[in-house]
Protein backbone atom coordinates (compact mmCIF):
# COMPACT_ATOMS: atom_id res chain seq x y z
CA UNK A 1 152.45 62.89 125.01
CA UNK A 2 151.06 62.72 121.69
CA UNK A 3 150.27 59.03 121.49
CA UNK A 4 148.54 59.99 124.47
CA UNK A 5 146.40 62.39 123.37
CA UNK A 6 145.51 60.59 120.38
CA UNK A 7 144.56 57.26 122.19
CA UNK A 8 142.19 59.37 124.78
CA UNK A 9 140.40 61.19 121.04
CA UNK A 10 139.95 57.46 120.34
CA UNK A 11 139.35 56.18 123.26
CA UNK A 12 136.32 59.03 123.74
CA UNK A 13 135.19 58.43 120.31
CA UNK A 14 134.00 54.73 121.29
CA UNK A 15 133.26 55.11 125.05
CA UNK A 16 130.80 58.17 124.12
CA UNK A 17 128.61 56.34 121.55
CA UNK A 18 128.44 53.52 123.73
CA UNK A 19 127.66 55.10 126.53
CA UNK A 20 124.68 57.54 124.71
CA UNK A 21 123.44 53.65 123.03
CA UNK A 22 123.09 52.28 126.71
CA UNK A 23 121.23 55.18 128.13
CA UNK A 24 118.95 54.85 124.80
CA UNK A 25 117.51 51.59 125.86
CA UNK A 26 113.32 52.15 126.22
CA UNK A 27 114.25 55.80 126.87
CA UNK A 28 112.91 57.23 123.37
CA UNK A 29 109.44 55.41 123.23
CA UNK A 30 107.62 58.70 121.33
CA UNK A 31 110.30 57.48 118.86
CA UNK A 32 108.55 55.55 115.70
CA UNK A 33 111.07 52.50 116.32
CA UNK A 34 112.77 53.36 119.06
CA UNK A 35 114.68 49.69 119.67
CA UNK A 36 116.72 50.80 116.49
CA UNK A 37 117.89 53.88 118.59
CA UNK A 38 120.22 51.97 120.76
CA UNK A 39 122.19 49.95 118.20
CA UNK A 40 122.66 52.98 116.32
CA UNK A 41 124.68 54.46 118.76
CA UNK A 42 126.25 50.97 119.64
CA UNK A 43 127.25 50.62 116.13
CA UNK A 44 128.73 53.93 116.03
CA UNK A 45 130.44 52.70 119.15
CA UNK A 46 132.41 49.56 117.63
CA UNK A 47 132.84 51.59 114.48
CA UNK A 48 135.54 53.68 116.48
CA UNK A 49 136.94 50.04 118.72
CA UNK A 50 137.23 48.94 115.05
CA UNK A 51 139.59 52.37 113.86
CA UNK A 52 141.56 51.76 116.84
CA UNK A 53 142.11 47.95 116.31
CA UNK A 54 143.17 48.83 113.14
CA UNK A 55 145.86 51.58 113.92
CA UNK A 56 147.58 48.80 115.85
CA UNK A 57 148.26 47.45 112.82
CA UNK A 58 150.11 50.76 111.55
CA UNK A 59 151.82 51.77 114.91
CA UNK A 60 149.21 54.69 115.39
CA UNK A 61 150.06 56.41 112.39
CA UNK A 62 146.45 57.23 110.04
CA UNK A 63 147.34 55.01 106.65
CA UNK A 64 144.68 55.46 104.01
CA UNK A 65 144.73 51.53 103.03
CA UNK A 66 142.08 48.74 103.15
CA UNK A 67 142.07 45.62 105.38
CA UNK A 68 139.77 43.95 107.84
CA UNK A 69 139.17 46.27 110.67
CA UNK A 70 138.91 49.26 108.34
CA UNK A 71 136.27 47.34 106.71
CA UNK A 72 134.33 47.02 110.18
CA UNK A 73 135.04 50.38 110.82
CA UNK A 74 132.90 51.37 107.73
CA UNK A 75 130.41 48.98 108.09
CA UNK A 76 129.95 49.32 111.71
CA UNK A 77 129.28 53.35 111.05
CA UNK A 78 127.01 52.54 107.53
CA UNK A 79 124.94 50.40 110.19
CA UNK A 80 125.11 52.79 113.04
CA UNK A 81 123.56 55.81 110.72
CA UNK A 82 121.01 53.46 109.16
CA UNK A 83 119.74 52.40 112.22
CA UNK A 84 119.55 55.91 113.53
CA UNK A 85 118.02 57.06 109.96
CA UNK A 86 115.18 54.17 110.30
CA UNK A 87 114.55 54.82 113.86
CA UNK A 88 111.90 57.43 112.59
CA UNK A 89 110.66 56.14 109.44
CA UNK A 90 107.15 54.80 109.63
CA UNK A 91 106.70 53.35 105.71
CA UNK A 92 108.67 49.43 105.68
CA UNK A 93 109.40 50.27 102.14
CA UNK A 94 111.69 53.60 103.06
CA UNK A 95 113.08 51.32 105.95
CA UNK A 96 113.71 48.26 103.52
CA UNK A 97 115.65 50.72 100.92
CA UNK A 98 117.55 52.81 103.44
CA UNK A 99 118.76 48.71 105.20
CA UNK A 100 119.70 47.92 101.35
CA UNK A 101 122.18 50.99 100.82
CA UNK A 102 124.01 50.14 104.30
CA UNK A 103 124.44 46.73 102.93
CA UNK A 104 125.64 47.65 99.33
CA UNK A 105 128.13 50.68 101.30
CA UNK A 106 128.95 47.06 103.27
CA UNK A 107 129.36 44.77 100.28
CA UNK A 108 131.14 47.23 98.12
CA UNK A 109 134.39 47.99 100.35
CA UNK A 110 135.65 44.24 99.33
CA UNK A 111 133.49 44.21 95.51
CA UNK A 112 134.84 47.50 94.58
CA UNK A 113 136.92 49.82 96.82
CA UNK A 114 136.10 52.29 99.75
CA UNK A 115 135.17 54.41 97.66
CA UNK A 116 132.32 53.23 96.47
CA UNK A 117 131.59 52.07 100.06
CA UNK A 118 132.20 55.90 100.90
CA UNK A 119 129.66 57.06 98.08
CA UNK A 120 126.97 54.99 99.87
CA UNK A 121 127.44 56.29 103.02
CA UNK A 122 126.94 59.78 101.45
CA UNK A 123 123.78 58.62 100.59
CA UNK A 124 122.98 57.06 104.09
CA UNK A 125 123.91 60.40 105.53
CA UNK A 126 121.41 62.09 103.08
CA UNK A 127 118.55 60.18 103.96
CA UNK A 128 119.58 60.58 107.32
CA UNK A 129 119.24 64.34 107.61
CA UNK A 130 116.08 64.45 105.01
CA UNK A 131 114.37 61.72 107.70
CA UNK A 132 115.58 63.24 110.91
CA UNK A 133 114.88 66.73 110.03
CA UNK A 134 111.42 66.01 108.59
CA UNK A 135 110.36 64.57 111.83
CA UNK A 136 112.48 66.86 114.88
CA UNK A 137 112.93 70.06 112.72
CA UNK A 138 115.12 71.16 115.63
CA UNK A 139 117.97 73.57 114.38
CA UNK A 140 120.38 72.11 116.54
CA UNK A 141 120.43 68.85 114.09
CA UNK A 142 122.74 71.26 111.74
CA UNK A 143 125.62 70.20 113.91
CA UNK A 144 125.86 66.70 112.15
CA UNK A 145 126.41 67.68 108.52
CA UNK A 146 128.87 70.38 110.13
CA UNK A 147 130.65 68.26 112.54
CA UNK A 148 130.00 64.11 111.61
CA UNK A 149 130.39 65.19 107.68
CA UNK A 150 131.87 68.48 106.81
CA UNK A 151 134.49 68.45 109.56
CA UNK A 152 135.31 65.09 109.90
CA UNK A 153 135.98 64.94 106.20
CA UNK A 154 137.89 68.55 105.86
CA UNK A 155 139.99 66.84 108.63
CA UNK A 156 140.73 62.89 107.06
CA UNK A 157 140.97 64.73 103.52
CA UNK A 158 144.16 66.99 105.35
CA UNK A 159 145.29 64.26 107.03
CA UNK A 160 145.59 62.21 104.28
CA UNK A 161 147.06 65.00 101.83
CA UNK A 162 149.38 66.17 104.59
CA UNK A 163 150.18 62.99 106.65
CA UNK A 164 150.89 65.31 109.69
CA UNK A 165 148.67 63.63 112.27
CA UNK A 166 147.12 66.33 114.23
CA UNK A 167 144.53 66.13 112.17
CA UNK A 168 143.97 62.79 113.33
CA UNK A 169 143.36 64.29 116.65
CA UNK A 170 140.44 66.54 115.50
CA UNK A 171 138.47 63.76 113.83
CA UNK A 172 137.48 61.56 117.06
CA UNK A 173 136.21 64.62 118.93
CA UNK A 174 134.45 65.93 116.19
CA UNK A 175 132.24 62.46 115.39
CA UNK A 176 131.34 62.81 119.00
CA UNK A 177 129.97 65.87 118.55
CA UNK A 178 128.11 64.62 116.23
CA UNK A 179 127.23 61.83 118.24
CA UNK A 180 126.12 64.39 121.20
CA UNK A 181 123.57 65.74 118.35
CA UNK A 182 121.99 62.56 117.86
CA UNK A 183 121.35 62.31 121.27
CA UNK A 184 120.49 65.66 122.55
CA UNK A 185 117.86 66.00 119.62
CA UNK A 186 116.08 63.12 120.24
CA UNK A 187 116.13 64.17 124.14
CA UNK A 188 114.41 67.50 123.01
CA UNK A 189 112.03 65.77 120.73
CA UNK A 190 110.65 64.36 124.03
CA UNK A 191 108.96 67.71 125.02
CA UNK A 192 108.22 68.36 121.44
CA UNK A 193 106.34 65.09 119.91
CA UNK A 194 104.33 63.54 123.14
């Protein structure tokens, strides 16, 4: 019943993304660059296939470790936010630098470690919110930092620590939330920017 349970968190976690990054396509055109839109939720998409390709590797069970598909999972997700994040950026030069960090987050899981990878993606996620919120100022855009950062992490940190995998549960449905953000602001942003 568990296995179960956790398959369908992951299962939602990829279908979702996908799903939002098909129904993107020439639907946000008030949207700076709007053809980054859909392979931002795409990317988010194949981040999650990647997670669960991976935890066939470790019978299901969340191991904090480093091989191929955890390495896609990162990079998929470093691409997935930076193409959301440039989606609304007019200046190249912002758009060059924010496509350089998802690279280095990209390059540094095999250089260095994941944690360095991790440390870029913190900064991804930071020019993320500072871009997005400068240009919907919507309120409901709080939800990512809660869900796609604060409780995602609060829930791999007590997974990890613990190793009970409930947590493990949480942490799908709570990207997807985040996911649902992305999407339902730039829906809104419709009525607000044409």
């Amino acid at each position: 019943m568990f296995f179960s349970i956790l398959l369908l968190a992951h299962i939602q976690a990829a279908a979702v993304p996908i799903i939002l990054g098909i129904k993107s396509i020439n639907k946000f055109k008030h949207i700076v660059k709007d053809k980054f839109i859909p392979f931002g939720f795409i990317f988010l998409g194949l981040a999650s296939i990647s997670e669960m390709i991976d935890h066939t590797q470790t019978s299901w069970i969340y191991v904090d470790h480093s091989s191929l598909f955890n390495w896609l999972f990162y990079s998929f997700l470093s691409l997935g936010l930076t193409c959301l994040s440039i989606s609304v950026i007019k200046n190249k030069f912002i758009q060059i630098i924010n496509f350089c960090i998802s690279l280095c987050s990209i390059i540094s899981y095999f250089l260095f470690d994941k944690t360095i990878a991790l440390l870029f993606q913190v900064i991804i996620s930071i020019f993320l919110i500072i871009n997005w919120q400068r240009v919907f100022k919507d309120w409901l855009f709080i939800l990512y930092p809660i869900f796609g950062i604060f409780f995602t992490t609060l829930f791999g940190t007590t997974l990890s620590i613990s190793g009970d995998q409930f947590w493990h549960v949480l942490i799908g449905p709570s990207g997807t939330i985040s996911v649902l953000t992305f999407y339902l602001v730039l829906k809104r942003s419709g009525k607000k920017l044409t």
